[in-house]
N, C-alpha and C. Protein backbone atom coordinates (compact mmCIF):
# COMPACT_ATOMS: atom_id res chain seq x y z
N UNK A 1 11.10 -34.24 33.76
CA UNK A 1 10.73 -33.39 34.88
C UNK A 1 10.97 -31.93 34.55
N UNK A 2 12.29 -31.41 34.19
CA UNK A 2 12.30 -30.11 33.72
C UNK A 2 11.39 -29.58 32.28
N UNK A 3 11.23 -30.57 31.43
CA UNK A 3 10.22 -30.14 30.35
C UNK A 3 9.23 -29.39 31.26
N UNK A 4 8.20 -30.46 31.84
CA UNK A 4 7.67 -30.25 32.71
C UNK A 4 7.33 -29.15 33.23
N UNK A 5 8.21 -28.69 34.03
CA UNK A 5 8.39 -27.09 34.81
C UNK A 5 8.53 -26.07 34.08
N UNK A 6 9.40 -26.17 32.85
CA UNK A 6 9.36 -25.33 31.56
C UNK A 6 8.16 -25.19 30.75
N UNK A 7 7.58 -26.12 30.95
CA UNK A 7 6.30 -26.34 29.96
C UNK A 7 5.01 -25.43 30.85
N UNK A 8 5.21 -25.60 31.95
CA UNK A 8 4.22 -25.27 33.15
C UNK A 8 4.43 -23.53 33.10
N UNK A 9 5.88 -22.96 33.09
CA UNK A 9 6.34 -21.65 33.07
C UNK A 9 5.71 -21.41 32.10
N UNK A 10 6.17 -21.82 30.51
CA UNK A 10 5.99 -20.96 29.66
C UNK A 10 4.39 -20.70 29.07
N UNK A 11 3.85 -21.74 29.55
CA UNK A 11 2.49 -21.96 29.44
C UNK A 11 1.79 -20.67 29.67
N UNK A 12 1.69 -19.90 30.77
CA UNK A 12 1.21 -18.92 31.80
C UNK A 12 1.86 -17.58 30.68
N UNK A 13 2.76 -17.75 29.83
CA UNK A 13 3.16 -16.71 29.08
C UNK A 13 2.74 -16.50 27.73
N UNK A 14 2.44 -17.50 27.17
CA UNK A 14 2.13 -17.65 25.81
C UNK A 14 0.67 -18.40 25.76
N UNK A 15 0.19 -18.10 24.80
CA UNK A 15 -1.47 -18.55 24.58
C UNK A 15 -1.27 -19.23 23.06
N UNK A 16 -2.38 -19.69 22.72
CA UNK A 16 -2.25 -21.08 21.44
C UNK A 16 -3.36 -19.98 20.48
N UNK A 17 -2.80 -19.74 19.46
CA UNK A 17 -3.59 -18.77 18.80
C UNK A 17 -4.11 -19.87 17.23
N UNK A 18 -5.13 -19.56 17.11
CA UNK A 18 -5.39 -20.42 15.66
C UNK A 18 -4.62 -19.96 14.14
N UNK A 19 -3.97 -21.21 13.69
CA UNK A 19 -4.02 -20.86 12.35
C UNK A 19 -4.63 -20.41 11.47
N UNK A 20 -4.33 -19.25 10.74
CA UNK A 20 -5.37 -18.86 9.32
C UNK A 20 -5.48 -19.72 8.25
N UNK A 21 -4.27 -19.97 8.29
CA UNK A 21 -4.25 -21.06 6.59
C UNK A 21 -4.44 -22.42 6.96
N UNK A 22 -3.87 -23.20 7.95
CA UNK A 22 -4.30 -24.64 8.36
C UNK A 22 -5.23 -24.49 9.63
N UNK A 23 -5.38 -23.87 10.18
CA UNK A 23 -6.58 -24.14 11.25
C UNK A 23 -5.56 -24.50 12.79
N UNK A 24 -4.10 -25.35 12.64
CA UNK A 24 -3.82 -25.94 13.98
C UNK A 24 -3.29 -24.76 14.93
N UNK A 25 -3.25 -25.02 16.35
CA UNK A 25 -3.09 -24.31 16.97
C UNK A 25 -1.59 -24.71 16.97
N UNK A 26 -1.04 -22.42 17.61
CA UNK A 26 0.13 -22.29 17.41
C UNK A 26 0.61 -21.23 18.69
N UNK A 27 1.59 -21.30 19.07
CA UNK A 27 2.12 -20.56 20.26
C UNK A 27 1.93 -19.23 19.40
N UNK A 28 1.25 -18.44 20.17
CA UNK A 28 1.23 -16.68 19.70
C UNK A 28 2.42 -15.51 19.58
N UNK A 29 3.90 -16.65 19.92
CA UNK A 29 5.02 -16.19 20.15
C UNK A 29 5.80 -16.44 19.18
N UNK A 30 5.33 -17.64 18.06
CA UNK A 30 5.97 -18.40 16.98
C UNK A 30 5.97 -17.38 16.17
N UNK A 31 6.94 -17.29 15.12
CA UNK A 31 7.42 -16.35 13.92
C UNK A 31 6.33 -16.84 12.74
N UNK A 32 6.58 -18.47 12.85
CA UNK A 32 5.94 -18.70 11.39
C UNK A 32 4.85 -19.96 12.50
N UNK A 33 3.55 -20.60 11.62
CA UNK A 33 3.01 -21.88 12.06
C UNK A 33 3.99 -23.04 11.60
N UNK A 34 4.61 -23.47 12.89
CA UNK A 34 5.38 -25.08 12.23
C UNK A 34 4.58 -26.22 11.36
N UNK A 35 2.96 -25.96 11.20
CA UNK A 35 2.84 -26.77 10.43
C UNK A 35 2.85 -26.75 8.94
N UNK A 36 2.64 -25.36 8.50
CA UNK A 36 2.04 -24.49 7.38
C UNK A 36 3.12 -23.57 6.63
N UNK A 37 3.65 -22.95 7.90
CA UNK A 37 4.61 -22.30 7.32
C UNK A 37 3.91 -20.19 7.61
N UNK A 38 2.50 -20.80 8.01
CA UNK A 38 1.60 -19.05 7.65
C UNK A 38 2.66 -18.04 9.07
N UNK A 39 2.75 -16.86 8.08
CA UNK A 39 3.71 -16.07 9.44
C UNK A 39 2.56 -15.56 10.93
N UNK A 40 2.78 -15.46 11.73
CA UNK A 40 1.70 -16.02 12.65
C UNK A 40 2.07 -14.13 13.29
N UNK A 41 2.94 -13.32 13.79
CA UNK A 41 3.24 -12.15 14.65
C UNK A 41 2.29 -11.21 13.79
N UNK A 42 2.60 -11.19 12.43
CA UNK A 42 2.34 -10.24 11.58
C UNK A 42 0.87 -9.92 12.11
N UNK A 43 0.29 -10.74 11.72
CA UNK A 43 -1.18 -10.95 11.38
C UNK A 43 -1.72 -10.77 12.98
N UNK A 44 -1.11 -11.12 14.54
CA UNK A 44 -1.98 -10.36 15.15
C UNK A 44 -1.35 -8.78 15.16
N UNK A 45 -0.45 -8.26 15.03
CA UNK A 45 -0.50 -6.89 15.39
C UNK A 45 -1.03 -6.11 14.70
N UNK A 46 -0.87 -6.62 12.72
CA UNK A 46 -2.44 -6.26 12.38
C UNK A 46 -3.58 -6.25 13.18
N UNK A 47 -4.15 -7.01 13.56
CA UNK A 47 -5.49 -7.55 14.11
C UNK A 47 -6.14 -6.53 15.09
N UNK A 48 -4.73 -6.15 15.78
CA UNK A 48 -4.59 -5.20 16.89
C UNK A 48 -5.17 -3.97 16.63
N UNK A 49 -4.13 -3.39 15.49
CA UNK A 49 -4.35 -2.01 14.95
C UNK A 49 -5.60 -1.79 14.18
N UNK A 50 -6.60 -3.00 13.68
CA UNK A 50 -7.55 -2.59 12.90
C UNK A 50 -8.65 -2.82 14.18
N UNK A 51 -8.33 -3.32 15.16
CA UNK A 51 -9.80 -3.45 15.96
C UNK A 51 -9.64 -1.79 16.66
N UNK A 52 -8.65 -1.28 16.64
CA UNK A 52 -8.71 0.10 17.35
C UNK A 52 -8.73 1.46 16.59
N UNK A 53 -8.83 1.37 15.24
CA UNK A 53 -8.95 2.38 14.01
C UNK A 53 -10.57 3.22 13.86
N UNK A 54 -11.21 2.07 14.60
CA UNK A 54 -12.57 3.09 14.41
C UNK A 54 -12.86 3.91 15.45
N UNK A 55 -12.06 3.45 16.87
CA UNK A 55 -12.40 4.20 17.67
C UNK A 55 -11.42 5.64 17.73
N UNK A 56 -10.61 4.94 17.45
CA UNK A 56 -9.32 6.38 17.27
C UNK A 56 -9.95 7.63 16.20
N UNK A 57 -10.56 7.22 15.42
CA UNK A 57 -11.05 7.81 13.94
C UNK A 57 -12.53 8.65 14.73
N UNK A 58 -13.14 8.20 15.31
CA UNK A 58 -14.19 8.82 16.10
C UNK A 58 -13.74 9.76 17.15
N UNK A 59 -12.77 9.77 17.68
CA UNK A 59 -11.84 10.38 18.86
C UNK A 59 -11.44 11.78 17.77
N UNK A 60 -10.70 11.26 16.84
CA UNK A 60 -10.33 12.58 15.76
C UNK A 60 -11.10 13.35 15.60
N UNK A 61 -12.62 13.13 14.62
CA UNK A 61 -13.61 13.61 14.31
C UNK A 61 -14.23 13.90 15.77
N UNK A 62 -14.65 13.54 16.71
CA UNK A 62 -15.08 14.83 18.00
C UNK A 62 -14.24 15.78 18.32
N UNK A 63 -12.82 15.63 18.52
CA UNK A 63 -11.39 16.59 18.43
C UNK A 63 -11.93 17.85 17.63
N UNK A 64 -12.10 17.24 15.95
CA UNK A 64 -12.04 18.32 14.94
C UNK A 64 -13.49 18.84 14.85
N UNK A 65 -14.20 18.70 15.10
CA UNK A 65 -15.90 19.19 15.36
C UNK A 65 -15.99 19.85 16.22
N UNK A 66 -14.95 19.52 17.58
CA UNK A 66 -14.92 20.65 18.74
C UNK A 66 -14.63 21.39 18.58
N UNK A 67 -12.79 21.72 18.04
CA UNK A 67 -12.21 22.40 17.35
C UNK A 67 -13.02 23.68 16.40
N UNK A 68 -13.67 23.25 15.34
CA UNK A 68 -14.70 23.53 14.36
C UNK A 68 -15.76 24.77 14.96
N UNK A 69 -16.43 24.11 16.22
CA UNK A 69 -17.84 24.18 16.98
C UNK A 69 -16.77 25.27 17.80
N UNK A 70 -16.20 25.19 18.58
CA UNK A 70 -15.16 26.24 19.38
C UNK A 70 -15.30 27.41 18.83
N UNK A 71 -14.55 27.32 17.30
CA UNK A 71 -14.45 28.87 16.36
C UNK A 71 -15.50 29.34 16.26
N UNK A 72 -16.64 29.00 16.12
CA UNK A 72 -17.84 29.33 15.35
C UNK A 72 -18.88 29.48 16.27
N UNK A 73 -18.76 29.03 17.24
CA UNK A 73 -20.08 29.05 18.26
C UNK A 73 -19.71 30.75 19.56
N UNK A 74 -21.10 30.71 19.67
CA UNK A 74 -21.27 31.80 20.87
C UNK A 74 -20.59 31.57 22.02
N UNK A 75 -20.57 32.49 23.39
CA UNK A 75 -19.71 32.81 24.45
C UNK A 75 -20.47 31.01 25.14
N UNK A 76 -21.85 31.10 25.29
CA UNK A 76 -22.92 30.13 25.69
C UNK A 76 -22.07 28.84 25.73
N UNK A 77 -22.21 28.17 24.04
CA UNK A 77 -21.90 27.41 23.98
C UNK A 77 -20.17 26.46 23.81
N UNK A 78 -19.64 27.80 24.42
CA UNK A 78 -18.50 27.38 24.60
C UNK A 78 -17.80 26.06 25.35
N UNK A 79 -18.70 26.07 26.42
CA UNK A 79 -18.08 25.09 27.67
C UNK A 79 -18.11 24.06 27.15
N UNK A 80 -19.58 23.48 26.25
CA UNK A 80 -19.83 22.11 25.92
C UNK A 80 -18.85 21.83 24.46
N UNK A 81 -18.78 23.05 24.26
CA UNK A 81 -17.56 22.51 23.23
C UNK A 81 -16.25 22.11 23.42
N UNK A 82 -15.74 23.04 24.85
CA UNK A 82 -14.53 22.54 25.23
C UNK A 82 -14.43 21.21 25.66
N UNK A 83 -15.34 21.05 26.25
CA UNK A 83 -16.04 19.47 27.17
C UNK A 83 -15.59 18.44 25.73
N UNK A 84 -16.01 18.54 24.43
CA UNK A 84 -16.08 17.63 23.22
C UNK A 84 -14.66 18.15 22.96
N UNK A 85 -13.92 18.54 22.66
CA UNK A 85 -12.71 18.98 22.93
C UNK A 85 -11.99 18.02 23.28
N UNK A 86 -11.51 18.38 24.27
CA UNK A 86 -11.16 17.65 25.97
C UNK A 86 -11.51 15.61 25.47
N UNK A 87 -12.47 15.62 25.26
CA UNK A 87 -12.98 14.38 25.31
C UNK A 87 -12.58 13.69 23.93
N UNK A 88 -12.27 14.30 23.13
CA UNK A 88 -11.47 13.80 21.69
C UNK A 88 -10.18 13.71 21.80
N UNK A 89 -9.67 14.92 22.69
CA UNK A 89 -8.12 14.91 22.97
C UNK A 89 -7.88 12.88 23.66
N UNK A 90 -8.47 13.42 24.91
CA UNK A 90 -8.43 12.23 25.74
C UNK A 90 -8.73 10.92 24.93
N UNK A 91 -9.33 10.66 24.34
CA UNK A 91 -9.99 9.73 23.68
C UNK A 91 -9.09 9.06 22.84
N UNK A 92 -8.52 9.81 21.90
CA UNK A 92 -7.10 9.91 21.38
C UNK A 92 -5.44 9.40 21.55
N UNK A 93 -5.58 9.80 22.69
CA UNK A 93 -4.03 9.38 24.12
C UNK A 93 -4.40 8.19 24.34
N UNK A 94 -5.67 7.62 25.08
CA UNK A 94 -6.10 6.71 25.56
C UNK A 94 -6.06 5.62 24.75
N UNK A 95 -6.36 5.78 23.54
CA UNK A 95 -6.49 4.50 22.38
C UNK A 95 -5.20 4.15 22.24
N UNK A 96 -4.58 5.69 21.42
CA UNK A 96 -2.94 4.86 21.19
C UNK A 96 -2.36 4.27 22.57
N UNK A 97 -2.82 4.46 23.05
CA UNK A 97 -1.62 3.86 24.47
C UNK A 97 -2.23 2.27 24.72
N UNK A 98 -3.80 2.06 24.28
CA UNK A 98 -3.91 0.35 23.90
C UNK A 98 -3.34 0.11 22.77
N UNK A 99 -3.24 0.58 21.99
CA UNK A 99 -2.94 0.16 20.38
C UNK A 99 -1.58 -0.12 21.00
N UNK A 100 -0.87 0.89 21.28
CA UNK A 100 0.81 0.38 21.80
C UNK A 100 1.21 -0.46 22.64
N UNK A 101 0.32 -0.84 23.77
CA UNK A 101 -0.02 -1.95 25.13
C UNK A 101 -0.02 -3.12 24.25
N UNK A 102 -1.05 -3.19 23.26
CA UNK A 102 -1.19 -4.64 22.89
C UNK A 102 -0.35 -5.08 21.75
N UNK A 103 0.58 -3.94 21.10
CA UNK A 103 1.28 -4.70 20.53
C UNK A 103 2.57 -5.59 20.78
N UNK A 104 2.97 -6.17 20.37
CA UNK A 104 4.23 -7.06 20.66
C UNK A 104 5.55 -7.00 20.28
């Protein structure tokens, strides 16, 4: 009966993530796969940081183009540069703060 209720709790907390090297499913909370031995944490917070590298990297490069476009451009086109600016800054904050949310 208490398995049970424990099993029911922890369920709602942890998700069954697939093995890389054997395929079986494994609590996403496990250090290593009990069947295999493959280290199981590592590999998603990798997973994490590379699905959010291109967008962060695009966030930079509008930052530094604004930046760039700012120095060099007329009184005119100032605003829309600050606007790309602004929107790289933000873009920037916003990512790392998923990149840091989803890690563990």
């Amino acid at each position: 009966m208490l398995r049970k209720v424990l099993r029911n709790i922890l369920s709602k907390y942890m998700a069954l993530v697939k093995c890389n090297e054997c395929g079986k499913a494994v609590s996403n909370v496990a250090p290593t796969c009990p069947n295999c031995g493959n280290p199981i944490q590592p590999i998603l917070i990798e997973q994490t940081a590379k699905m959010w590298k291109g967008p962060v990297l695009i966030a930079w490069l509008v930052l530094i183009a604004g930046i760039f476009l700012f120095l060099t451009t007329n009184e005119q086109g100032k605003e829309i540069v600050k606007f790309a600016m602004y929107l790289g800054f933000f873009g920037i904050v916003v990512f790392k703060v998923i990149i840091w949310w989803n890690h563990k």
